[in-house]
N, C-alpha and C. Protein backbone atom coordinates (compact mmCIF):
# COMPACT_ATOMS: atom_id res chain seq x y z
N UNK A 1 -49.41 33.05 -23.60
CA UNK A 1 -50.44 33.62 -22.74
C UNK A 1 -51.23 32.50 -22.07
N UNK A 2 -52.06 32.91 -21.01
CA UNK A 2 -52.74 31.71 -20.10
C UNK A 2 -53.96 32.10 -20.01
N UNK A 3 -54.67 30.97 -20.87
CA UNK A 3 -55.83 31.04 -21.61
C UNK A 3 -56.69 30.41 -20.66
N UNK A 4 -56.43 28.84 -20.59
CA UNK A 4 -57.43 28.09 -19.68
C UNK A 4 -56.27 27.22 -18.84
N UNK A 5 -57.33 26.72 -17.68
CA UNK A 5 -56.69 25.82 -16.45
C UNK A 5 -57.24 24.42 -17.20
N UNK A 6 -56.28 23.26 -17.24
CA UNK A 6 -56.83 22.17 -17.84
C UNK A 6 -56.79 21.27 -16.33
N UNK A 7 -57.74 20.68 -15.89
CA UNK A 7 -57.89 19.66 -14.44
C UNK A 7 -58.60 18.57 -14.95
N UNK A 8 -57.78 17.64 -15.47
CA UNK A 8 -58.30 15.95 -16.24
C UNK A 8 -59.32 16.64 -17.61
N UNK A 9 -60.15 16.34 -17.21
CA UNK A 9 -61.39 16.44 -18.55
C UNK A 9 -62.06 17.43 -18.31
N UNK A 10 -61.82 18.47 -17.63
CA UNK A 10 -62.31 19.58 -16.93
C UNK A 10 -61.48 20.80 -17.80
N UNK A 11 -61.62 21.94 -18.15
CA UNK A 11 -61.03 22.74 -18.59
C UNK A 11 -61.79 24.39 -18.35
N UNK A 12 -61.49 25.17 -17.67
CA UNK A 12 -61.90 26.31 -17.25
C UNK A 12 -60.90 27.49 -17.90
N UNK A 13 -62.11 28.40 -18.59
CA UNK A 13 -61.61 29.33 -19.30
C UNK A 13 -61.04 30.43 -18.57
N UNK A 14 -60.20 31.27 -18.45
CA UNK A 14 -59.99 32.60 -17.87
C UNK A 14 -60.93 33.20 -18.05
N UNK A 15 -61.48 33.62 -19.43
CA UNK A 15 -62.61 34.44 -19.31
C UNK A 15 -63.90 34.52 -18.40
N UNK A 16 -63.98 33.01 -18.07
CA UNK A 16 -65.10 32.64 -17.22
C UNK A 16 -64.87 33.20 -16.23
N UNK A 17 -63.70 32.54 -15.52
CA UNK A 17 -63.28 33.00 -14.10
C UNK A 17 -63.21 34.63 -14.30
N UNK A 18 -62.73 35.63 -15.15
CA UNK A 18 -63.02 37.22 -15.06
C UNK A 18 -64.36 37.26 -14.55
N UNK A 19 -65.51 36.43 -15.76
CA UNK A 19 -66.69 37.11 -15.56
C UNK A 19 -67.45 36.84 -14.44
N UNK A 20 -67.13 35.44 -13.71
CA UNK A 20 -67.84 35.06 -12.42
C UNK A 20 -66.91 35.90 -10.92
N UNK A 21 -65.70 36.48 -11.30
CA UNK A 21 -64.75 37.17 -10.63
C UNK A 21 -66.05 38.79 -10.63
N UNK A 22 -66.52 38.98 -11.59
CA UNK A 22 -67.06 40.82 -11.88
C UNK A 22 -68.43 40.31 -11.12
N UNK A 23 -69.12 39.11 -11.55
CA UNK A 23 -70.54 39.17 -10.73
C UNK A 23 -70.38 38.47 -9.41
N UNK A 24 -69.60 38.09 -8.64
CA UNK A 24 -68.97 38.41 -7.14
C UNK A 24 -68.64 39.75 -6.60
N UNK A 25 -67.60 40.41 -7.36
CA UNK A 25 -67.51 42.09 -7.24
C UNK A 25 -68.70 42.48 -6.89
N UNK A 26 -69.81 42.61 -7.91
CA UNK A 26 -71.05 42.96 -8.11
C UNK A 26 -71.99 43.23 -6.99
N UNK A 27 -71.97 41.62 -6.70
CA UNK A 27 -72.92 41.08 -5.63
C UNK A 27 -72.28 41.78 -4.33
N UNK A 28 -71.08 41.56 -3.54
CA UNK A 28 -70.25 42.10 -2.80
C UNK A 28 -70.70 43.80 -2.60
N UNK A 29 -70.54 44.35 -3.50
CA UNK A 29 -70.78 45.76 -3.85
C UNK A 29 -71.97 46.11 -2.92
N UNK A 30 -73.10 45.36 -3.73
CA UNK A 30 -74.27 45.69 -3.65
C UNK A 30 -74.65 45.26 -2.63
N UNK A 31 -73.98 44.04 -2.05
CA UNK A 31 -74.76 43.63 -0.66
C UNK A 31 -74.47 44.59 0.30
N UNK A 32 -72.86 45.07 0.64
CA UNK A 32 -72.47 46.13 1.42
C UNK A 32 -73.17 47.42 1.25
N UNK A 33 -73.02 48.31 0.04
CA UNK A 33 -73.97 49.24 -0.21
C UNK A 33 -75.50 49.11 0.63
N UNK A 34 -76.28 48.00 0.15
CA UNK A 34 -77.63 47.94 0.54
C UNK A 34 -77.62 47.70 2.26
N UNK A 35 -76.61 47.17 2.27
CA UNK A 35 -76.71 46.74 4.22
C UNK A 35 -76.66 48.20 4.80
N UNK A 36 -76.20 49.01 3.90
CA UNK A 36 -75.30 50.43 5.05
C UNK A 36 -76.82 51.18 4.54
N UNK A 37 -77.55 51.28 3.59
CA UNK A 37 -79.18 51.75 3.64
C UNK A 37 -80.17 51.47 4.00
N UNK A 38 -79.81 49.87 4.84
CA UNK A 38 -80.94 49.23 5.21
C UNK A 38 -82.29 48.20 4.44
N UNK A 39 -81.30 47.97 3.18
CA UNK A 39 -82.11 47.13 2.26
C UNK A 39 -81.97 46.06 2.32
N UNK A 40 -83.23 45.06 2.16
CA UNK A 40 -83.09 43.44 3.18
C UNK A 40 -82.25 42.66 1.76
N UNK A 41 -81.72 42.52 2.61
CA UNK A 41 -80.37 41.16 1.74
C UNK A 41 -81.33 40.12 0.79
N UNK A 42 -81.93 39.65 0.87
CA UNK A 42 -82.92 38.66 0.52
C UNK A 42 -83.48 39.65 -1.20
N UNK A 43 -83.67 40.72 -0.51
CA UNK A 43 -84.20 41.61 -1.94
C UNK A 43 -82.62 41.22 -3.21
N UNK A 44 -81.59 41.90 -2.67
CA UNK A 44 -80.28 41.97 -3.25
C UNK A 44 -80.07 40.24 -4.05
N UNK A 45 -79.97 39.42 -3.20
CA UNK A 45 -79.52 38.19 -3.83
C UNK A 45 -81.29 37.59 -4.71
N UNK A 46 -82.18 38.06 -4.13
CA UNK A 46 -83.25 37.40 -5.84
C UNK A 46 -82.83 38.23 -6.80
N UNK A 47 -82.63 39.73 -7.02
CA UNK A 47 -82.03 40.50 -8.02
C UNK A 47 -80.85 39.48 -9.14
N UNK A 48 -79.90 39.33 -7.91
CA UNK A 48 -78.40 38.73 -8.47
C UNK A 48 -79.11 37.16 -9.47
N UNK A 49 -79.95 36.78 -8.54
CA UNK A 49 -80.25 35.65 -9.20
C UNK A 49 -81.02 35.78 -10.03
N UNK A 50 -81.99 36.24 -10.17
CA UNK A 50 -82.51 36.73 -11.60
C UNK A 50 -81.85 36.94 -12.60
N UNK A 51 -80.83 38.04 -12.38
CA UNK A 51 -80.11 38.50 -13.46
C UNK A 51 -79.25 37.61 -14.45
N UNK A 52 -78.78 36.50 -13.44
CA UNK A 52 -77.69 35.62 -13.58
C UNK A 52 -78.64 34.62 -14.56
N UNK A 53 -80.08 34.43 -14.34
CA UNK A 53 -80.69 33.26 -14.85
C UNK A 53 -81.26 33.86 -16.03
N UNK A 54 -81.53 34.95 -16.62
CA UNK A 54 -81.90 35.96 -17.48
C UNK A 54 -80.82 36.29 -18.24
N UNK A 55 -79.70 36.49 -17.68
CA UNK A 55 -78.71 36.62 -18.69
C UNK A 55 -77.60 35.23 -19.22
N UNK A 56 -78.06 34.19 -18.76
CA UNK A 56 -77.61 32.46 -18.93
C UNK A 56 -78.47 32.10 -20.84
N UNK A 57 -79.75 32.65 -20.33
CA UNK A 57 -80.89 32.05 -21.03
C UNK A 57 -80.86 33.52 -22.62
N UNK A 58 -80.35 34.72 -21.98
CA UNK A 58 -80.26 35.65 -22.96
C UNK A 58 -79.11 35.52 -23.89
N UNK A 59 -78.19 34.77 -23.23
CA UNK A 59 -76.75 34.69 -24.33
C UNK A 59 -76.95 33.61 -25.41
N UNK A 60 -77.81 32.48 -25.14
CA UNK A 60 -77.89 31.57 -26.16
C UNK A 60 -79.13 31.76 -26.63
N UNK A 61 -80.18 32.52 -26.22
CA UNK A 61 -81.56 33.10 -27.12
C UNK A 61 -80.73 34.29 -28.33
N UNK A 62 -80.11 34.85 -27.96
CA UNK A 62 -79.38 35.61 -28.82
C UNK A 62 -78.58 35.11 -29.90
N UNK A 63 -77.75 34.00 -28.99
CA UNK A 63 -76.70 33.22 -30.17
C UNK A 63 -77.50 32.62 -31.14
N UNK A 64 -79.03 31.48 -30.65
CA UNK A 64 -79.92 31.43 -31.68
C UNK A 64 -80.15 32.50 -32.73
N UNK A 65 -80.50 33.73 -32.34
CA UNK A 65 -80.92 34.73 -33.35
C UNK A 65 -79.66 35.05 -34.21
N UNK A 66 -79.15 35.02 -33.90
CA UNK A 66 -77.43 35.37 -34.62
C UNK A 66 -77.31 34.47 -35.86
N UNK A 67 -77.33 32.64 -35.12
CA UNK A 67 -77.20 32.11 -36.12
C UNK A 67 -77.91 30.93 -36.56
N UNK A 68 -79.20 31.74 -37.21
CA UNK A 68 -80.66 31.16 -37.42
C UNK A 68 -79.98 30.54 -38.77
N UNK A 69 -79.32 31.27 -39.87
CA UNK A 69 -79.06 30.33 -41.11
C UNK A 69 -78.23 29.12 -40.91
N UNK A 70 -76.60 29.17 -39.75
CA UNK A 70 -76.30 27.78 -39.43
C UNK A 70 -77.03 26.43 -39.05
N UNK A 71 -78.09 27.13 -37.98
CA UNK A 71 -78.99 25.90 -37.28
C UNK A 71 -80.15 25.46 -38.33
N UNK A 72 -80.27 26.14 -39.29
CA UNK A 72 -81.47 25.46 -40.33
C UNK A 72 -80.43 24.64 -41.17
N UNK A 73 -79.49 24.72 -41.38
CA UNK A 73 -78.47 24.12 -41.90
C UNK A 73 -78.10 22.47 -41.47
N UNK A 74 -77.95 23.07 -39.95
CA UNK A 74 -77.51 21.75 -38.70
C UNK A 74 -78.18 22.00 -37.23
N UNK A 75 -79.12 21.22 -37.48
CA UNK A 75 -79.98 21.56 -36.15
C UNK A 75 -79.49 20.76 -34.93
N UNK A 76 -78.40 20.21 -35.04
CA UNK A 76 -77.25 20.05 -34.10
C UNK A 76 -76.80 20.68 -32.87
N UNK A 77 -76.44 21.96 -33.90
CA UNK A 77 -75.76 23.37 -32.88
C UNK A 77 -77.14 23.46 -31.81
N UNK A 78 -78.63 23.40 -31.97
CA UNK A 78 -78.73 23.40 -30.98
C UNK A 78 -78.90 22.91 -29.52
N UNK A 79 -77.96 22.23 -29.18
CA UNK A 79 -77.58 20.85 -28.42
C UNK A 79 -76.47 20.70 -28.02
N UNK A 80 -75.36 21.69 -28.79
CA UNK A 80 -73.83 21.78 -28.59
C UNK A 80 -74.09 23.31 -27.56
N UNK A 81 -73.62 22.91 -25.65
CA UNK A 81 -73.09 23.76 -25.23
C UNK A 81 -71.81 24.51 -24.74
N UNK A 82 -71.28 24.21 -25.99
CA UNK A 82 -69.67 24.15 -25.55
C UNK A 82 -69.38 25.47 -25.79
N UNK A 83 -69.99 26.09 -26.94
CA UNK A 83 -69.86 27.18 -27.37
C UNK A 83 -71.13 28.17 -27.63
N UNK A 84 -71.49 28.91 -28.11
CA UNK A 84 -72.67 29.53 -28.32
C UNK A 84 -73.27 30.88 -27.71
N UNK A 85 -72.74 31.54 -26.81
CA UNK A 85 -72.76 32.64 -26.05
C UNK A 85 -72.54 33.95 -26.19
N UNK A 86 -73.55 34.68 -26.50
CA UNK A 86 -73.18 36.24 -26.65
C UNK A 86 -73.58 37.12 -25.56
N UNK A 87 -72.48 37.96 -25.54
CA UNK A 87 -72.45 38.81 -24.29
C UNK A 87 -73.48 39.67 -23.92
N UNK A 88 -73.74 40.52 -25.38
CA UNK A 88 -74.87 40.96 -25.36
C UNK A 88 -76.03 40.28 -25.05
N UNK A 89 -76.42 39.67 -25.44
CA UNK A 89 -77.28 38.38 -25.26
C UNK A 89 -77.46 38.50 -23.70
N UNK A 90 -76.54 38.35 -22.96
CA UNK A 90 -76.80 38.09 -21.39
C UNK A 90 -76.75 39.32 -21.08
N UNK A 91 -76.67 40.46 -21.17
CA UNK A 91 -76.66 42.16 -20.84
C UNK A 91 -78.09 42.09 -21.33
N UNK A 92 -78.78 41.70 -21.86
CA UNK A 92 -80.27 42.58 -22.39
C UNK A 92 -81.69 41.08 -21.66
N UNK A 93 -80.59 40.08 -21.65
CA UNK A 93 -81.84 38.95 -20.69
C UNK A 93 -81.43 39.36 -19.03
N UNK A 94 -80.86 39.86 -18.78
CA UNK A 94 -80.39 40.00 -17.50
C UNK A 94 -81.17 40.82 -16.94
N UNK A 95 -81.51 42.02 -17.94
CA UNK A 95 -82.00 43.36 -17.14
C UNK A 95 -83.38 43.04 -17.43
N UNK A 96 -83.81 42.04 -18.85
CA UNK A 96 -84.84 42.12 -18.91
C UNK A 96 -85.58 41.20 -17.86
N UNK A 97 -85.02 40.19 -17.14
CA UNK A 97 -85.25 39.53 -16.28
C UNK A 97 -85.88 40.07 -15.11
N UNK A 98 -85.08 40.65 -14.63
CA UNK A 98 -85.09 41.58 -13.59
C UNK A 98 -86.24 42.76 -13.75
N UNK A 99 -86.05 43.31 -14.78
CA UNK A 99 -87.09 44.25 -14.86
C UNK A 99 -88.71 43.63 -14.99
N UNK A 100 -89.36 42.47 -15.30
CA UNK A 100 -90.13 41.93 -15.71
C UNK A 100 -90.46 41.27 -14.02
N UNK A 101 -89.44 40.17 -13.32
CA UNK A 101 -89.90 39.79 -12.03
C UNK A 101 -89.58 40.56 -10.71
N UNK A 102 -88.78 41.30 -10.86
CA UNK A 102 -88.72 42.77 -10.04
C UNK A 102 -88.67 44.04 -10.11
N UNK A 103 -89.55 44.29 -11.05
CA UNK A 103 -89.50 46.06 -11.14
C UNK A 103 -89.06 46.88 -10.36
N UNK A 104 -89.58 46.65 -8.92
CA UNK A 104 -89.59 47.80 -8.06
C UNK A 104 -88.27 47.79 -7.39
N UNK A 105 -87.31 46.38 -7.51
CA UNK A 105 -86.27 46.42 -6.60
C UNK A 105 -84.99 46.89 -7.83
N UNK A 106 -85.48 47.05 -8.76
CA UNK A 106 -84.63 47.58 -9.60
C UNK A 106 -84.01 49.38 -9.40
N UNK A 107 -84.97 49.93 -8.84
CA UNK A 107 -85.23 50.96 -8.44
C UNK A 107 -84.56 51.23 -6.65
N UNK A 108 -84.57 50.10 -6.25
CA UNK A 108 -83.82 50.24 -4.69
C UNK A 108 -82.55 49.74 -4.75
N UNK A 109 -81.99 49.26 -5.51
CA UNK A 109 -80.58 48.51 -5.94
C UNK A 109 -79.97 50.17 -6.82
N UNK A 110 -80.62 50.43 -8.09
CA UNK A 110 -79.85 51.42 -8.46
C UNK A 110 -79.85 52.76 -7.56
N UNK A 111 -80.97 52.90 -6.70
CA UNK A 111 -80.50 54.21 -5.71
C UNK A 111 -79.15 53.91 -4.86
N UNK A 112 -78.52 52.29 -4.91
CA UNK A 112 -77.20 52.09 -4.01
C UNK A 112 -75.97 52.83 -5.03
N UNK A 113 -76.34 53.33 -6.17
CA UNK A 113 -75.25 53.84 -7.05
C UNK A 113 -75.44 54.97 -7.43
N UNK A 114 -74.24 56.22 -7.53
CA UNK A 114 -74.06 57.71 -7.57
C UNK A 114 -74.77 58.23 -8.42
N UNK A 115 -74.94 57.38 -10.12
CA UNK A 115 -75.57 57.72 -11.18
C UNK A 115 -76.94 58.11 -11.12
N UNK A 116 -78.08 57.37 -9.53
CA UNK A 116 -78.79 57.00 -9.43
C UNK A 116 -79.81 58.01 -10.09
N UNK A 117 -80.29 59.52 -10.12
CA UNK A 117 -80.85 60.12 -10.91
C UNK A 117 -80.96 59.54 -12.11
N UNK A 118 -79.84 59.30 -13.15
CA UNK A 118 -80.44 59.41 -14.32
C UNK A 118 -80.82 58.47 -14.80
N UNK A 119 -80.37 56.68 -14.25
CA UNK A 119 -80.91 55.82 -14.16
C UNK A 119 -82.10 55.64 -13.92
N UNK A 120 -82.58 56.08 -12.95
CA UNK A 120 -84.04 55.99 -11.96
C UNK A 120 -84.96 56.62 -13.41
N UNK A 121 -84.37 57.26 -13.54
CA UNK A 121 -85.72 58.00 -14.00
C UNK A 121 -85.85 56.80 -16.01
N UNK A 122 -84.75 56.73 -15.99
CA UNK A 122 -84.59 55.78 -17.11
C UNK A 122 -85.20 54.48 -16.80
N UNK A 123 -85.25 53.41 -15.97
CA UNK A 123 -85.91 52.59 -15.42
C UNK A 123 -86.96 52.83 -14.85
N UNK A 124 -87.35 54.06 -14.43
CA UNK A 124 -88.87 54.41 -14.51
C UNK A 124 -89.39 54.32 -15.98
N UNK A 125 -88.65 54.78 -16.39
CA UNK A 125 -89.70 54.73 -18.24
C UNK A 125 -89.91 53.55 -18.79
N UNK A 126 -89.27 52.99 -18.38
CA UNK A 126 -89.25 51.08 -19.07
C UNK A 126 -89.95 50.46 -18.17
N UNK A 127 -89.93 50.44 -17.36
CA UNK A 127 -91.11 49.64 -16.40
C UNK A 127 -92.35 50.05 -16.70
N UNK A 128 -92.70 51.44 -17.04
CA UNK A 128 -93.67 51.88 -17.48
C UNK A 128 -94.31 50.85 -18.97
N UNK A 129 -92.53 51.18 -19.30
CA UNK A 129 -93.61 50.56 -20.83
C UNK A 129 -93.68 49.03 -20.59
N UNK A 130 -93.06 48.04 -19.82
CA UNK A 130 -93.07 46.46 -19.34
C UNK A 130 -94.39 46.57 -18.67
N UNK A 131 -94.86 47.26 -18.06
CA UNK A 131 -95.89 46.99 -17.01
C UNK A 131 -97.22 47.22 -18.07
N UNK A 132 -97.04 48.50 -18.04
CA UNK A 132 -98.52 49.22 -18.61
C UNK A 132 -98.79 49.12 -20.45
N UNK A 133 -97.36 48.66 -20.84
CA UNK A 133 -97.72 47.87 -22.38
C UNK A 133 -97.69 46.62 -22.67
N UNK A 134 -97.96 45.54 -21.82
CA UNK A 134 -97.11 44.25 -21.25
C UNK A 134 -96.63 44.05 -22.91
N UNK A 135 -95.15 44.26 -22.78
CA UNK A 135 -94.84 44.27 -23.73
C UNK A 135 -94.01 42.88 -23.83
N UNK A 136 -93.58 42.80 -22.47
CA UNK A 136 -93.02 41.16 -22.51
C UNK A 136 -94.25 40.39 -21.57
């Protein structure tokens, strides 16, 4: 099977390339969607970038929490970025990112998708509680 591309001292995972392959999709999606409603592009790509910098910083805040007994062990690992990344981790800093420095465009991005009712009203309730409990 074909795992990674090796280029000298360089080595790129497939998985990477999937996941930077899905948040291109993503972005793509959403920029077309929002252009055909009239939503300013500029809104769409701080979203993307938020998310991307929220969920970078959420996969290894997580991997910390995961593995708090290794790093008291070898406070090493935290310094090694070779490895360390949980998915979840970047799914829950991503949105929380976003939801915290753009509330409101969270709400004009998910009206670009079919689900948009039951979302909306679900991201209405959490902004509620981010805003009015500053809970982060």
């Amino acid at each position: 099977m074909f795992n990674d591309i090796v280029i000298g001292p360089i080595t790129i995972h497939m998985y990477g390339v999937m996941i930077a392959a899905g948040f291109l999709a993503a972005l793509l999606m959403t920029l077309r969607r929002g252009k055909k409603r009239g939503y300013d592009e500029d809104l769409i790509w701080g979203i993307f970038f938020c998310a991307i910098i929220g969920g970078m910083l959420g996969t290894r805040i997580l991997y910390y929490i995961v593995e708090i007994p290794e790093i008291m062990k070898d406070p090493s690992i935290l310094w090694d970025f070779k490895n360390g990344y949980v998915v979840y981790g970047g799914i829950i800093g991503g949105i929380l990112a976003v939801a915290k420095f753009a509330p409101a465009a969270i709400t004009a991005v998910v009206s670009l998708f079919p689900i948009k009712k039951h979302i909306n009203s679900t991201i209405a309730t959490v902004h509620i509680v981010f805003v009015n409990c500053s809970i982060v």
